[in-house]
Protein backbone atom coordinates (compact mmCIF):
# COMPACT_ATOMS: atom_id res chain seq x y z
CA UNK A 1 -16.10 -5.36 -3.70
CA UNK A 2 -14.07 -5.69 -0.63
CA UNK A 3 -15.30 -7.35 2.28
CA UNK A 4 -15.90 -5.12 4.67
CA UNK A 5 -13.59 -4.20 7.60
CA UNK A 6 -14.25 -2.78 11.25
CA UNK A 7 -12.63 0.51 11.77
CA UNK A 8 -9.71 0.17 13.91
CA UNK A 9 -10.46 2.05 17.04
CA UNK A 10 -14.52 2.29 17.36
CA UNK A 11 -14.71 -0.51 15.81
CA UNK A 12 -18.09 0.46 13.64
CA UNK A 13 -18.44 -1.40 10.68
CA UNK A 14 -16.73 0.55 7.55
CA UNK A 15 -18.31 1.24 3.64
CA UNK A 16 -15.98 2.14 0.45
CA UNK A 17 -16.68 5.76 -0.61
CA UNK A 18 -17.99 4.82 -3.53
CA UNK A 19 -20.25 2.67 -1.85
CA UNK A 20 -23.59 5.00 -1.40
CA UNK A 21 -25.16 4.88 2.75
CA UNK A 22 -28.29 4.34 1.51
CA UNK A 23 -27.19 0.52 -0.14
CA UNK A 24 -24.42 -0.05 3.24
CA UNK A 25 -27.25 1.02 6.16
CA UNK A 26 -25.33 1.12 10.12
CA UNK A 27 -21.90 1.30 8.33
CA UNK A 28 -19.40 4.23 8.37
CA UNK A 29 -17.67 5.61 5.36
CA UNK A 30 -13.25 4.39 5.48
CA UNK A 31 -11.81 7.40 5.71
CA UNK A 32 -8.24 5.61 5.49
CA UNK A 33 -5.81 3.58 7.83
CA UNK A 34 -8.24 1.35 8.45
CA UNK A 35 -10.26 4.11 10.60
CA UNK A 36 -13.45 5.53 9.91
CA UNK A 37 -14.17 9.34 9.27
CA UNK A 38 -15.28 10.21 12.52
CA UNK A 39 -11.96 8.21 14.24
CA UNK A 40 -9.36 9.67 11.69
CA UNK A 41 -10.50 13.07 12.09
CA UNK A 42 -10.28 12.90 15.67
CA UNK A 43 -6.58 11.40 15.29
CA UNK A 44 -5.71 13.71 13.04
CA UNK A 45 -6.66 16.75 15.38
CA UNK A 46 -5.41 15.16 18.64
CA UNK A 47 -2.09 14.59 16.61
CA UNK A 48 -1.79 10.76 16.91
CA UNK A 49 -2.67 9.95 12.78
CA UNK A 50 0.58 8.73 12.79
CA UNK A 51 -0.09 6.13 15.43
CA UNK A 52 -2.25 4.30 13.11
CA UNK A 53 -0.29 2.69 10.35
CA UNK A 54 -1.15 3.17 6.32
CA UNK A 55 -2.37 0.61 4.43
CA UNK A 56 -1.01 1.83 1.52
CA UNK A 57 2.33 2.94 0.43
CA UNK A 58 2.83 5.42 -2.44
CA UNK A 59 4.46 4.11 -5.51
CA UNK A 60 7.34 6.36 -5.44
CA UNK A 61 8.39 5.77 -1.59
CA UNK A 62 8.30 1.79 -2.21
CA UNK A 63 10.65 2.61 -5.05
CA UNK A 64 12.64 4.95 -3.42
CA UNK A 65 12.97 2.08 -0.43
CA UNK A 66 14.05 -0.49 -2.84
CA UNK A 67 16.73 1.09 -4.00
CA UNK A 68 17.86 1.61 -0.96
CA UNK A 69 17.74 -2.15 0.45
CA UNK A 70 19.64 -3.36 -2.88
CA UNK A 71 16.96 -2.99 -5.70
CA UNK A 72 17.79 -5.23 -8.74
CA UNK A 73 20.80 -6.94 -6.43
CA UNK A 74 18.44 -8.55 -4.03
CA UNK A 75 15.46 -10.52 -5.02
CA UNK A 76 12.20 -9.67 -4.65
CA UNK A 77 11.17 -11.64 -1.99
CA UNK A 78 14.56 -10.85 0.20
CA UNK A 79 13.46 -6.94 -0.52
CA UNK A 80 10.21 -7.43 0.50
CA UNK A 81 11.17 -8.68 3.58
CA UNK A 82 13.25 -5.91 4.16
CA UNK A 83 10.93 -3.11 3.33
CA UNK A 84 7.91 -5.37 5.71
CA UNK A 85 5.70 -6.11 2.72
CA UNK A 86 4.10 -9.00 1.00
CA UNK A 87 6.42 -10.03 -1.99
CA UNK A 88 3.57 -10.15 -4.28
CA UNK A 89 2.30 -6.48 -3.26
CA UNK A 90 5.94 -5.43 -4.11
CA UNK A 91 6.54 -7.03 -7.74
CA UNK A 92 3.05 -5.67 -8.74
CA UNK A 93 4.15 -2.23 -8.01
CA UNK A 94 7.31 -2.73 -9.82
CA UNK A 95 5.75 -4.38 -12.86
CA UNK A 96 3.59 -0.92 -12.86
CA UNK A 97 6.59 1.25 -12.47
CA UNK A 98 8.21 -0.62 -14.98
CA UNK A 99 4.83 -0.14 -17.48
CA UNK A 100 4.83 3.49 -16.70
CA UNK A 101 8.39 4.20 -17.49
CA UNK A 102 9.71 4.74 -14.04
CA UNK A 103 12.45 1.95 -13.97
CA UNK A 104 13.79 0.05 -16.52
CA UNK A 105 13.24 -3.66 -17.57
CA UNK A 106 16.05 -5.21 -16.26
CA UNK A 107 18.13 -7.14 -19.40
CA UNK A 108 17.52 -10.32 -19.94
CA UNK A 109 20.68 -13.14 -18.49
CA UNK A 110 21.83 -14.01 -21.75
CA UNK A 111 22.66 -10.75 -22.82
CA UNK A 112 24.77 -9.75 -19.78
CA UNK A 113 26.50 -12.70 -20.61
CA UNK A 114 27.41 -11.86 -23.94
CA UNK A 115 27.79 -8.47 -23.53
């Protein structure tokens, strides 16, 4: 399990979901971007959700993003940078996308060459 994190504005000490109240006594269930249920859906009615960044990033946005900032021409770490995330947190999403059929596995050197 995760360690657990303080919610971002009330700063009450946050549970997984999954994690039942009666094991995680005093804490407050994450209700996402870091905030806890009580915080996000006061954000989300005052309008200011967007204020608070996301943790995560859908699969299909970071992809879309990539290809955008050069994809396959730029290396991994260099697109990372570009689209503000952790170079590791980006190849594991394209090794999934790349399991699942979304992009292809690019060709290995030697073939280009002979090709």
């Amino acid at each position: 399990m995760n360690t657990p994190r303080d919610c971002r504005v009330c700063g009450h000490l946050l549970r997984p979901n999954a994690l039942p109240i009666s094991e995680a006594t005093g804490t407050r269930a994450h209700a996402g971007r870091g905030l806890c249920r009580k915080c996000y859906d006061a954000a989300r009615y005052a309008g200011t959700l967007i204020d608070h960044e996301r943790r995560y990033r859908p699969r299909e946005e970071v992809l879309e993003e990539w290809e955008h900032v050069g994809g396959r021409c730029v290396t991994c770490p260099e697109a990372a940078r570009r689209l503000n995330m952790p170079a590791v947190t980006l190849q594991a999403v394209l090794n999934r996308a790349r399991r699942d059929g979304q992009i292809e596995r690019p060709r290995p050197w030697r073939e280009l060459r002979s090709a």
